[in-house]
PDB file of N, CA and C in Angstrom:
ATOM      1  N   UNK A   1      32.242  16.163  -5.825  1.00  0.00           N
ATOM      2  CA  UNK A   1      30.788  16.281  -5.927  1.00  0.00           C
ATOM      3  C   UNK A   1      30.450  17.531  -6.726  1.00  0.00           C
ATOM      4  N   UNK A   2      29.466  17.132  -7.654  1.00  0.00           N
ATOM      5  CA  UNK A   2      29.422  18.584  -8.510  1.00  0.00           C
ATOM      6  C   UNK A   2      28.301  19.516  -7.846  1.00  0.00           C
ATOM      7  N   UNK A   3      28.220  20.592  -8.193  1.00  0.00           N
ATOM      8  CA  UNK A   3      26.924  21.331  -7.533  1.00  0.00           C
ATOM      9  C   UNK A   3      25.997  21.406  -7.504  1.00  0.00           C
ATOM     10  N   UNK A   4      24.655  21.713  -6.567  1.00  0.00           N
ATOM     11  CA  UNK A   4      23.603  21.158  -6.985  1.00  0.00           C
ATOM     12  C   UNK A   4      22.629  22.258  -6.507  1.00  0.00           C
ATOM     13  N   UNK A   5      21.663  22.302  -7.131  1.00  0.00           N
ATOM     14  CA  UNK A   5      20.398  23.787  -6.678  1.00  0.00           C
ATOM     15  C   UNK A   5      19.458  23.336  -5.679  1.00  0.00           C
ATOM     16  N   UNK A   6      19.309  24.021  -4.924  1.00  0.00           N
ATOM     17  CA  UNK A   6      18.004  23.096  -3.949  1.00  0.00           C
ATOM     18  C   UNK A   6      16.564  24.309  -4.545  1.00  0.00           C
ATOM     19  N   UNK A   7      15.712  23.355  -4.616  1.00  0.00           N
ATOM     20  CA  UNK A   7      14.234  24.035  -5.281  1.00  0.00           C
ATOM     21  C   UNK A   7      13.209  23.857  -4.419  1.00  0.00           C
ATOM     22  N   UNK A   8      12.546  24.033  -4.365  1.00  0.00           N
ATOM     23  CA  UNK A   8      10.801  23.429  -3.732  1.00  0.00           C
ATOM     24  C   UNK A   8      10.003  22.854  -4.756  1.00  0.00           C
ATOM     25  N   UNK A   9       9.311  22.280  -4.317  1.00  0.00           N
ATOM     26  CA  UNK A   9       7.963  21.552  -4.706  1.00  0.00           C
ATOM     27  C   UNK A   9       7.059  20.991  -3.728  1.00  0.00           C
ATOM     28  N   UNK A  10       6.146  20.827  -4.328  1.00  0.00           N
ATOM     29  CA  UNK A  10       4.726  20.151  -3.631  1.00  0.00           C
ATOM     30  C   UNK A  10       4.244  19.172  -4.697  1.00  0.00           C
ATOM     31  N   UNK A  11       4.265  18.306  -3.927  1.00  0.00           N
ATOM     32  CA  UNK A  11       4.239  16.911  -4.586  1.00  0.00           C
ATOM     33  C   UNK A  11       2.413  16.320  -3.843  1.00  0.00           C
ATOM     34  N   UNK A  12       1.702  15.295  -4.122  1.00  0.00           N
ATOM     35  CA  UNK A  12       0.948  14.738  -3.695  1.00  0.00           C
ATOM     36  C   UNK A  12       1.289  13.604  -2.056  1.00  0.00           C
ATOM     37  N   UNK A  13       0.574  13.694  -1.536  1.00  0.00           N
ATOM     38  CA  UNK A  13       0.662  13.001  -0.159  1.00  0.00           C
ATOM     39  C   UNK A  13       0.929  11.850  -0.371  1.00  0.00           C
ATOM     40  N   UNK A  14       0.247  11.095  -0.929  1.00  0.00           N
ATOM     41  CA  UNK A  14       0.873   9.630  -1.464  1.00  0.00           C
ATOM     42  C   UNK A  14       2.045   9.456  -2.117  1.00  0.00           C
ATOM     43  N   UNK A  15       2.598  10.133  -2.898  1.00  0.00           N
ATOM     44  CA  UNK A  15       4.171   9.905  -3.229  1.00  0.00           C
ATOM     45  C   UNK A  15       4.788   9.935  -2.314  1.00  0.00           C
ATOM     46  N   UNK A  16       4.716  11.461  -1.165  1.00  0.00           N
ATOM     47  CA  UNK A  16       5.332  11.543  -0.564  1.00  0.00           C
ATOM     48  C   UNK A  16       5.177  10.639   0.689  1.00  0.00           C
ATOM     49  N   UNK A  17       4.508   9.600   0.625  1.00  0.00           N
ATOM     50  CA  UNK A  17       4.685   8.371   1.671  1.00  0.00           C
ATOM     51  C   UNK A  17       5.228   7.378   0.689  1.00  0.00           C
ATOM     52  N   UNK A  18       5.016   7.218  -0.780  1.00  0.00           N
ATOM     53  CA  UNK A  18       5.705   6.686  -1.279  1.00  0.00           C
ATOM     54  C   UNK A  18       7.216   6.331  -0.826  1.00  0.00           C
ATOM     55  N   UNK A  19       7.943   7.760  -1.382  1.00  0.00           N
ATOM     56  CA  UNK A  19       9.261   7.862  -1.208  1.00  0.00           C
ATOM     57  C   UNK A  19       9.623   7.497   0.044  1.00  0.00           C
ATOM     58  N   UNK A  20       8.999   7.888   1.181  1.00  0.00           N
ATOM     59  CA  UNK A  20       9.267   7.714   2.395  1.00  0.00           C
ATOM     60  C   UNK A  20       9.273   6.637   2.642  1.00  0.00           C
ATOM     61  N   UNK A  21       9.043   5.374   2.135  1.00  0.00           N
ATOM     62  CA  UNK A  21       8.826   3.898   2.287  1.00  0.00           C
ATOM     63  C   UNK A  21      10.198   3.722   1.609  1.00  0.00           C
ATOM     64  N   UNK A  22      10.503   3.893   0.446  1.00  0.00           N
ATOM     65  CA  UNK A  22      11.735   3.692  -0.313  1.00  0.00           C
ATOM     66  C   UNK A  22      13.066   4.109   0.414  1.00  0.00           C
ATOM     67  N   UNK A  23      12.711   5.072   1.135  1.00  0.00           N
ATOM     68  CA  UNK A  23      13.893   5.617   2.079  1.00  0.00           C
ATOM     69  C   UNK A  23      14.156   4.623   3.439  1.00  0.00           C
ATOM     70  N   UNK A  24      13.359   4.537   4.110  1.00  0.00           N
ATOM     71  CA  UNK A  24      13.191   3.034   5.052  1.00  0.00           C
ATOM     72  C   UNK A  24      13.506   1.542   4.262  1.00  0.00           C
ATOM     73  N   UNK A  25      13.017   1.553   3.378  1.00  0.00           N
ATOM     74  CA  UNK A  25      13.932   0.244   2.529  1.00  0.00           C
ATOM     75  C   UNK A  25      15.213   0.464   2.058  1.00  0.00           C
ATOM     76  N   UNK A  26      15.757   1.622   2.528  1.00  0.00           N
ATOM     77  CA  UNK A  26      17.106   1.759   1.764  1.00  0.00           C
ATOM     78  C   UNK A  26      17.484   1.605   0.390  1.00  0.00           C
ATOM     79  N   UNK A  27      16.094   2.122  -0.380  1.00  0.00           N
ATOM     80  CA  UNK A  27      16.499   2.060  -1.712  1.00  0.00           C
ATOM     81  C   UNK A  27      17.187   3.504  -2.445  1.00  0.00           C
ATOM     82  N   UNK A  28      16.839   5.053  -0.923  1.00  0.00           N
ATOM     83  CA  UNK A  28      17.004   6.255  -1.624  1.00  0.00           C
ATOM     84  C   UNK A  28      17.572   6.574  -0.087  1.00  0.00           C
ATOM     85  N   UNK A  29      18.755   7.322  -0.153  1.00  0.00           N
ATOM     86  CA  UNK A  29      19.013   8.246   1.303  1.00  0.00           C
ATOM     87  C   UNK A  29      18.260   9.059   1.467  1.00  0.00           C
ATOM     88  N   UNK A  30      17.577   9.542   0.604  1.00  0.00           N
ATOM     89  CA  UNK A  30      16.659  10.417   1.309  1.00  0.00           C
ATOM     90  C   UNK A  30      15.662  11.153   0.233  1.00  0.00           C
ATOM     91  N   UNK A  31      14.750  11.795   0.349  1.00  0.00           N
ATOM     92  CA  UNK A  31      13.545  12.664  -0.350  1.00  0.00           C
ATOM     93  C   UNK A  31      14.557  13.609  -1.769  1.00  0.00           C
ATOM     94  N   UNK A  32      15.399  13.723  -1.551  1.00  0.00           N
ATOM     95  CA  UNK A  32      16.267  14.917  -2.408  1.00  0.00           C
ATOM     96  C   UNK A  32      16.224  13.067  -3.532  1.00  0.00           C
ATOM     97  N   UNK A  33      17.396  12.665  -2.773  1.00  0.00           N
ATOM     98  CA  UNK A  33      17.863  11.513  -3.410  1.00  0.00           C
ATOM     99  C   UNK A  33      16.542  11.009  -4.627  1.00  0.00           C
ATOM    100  N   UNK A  34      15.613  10.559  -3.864  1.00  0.00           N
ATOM    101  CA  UNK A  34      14.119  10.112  -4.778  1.00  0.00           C
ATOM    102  C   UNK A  34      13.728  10.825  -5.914  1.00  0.00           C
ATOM    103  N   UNK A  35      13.761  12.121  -5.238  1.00  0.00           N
ATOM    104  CA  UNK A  35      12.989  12.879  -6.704  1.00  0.00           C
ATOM    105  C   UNK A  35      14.398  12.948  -7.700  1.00  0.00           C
ATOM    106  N   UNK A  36      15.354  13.251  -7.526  1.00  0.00           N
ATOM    107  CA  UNK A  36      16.380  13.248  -8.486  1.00  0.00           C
ATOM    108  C   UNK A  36      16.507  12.303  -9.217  1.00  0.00           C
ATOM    109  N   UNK A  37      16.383  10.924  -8.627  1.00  0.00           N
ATOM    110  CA  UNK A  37      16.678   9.635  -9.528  1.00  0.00           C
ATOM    111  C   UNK A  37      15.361  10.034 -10.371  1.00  0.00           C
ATOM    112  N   UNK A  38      13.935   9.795  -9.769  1.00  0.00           N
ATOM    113  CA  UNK A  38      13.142  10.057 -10.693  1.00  0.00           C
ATOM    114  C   UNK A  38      12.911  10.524 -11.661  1.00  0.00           C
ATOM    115  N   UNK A  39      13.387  12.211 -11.572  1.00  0.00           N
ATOM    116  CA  UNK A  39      13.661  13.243 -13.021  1.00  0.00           C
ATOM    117  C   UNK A  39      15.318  12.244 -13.969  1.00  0.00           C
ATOM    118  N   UNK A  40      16.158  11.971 -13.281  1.00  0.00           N
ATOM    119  CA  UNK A  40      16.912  11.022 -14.150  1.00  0.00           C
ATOM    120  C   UNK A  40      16.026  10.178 -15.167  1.00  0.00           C
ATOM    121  N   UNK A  41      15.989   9.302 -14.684  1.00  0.00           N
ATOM    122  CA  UNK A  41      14.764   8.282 -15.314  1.00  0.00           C
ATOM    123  C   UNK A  41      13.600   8.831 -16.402  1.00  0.00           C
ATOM    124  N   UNK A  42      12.984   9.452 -15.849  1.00  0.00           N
ATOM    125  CA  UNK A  42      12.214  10.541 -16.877  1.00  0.00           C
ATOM    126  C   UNK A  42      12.897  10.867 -18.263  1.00  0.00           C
ATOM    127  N   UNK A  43      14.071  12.135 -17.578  1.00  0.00           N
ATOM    128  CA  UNK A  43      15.250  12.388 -18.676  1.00  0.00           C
ATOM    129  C   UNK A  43      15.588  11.212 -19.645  1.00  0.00           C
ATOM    130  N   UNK A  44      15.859  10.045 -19.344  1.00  0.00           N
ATOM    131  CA  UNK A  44      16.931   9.707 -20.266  1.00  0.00           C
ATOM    132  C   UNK A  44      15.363   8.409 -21.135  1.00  0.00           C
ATOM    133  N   UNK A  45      14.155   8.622 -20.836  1.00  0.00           N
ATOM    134  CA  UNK A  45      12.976   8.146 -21.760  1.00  0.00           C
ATOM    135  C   UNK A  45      12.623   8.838 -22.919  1.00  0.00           C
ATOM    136  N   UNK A  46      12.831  10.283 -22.521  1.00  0.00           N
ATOM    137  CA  UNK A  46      12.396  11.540 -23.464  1.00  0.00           C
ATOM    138  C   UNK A  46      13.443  11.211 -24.433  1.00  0.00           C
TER     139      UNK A  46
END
């Protein structure tokens, strides 16, 4: 596993029930998991 930085943010309330739905569907282990794929995704549009 390579290394990884833990950061903060503040995100909007609705994402963050967003994600939290995605995590109960087992689409993300967890809130870290979500936003990371997200900035992935982002990344590789730019």
């Amino acid at each position: 596993m390579r290394n990884k930085s833990s950061i903060s943010v503040t995100i909007d309330p609705e994402l963050v029930k967003w994600i939290d739905k995605q995590i109960e569907e087992k689409r993300f282990a967890n809130r870290s998991h979500g936003v990371e794929y997200a900035l992935y995704q982002l990344k590789e549009r730019r």
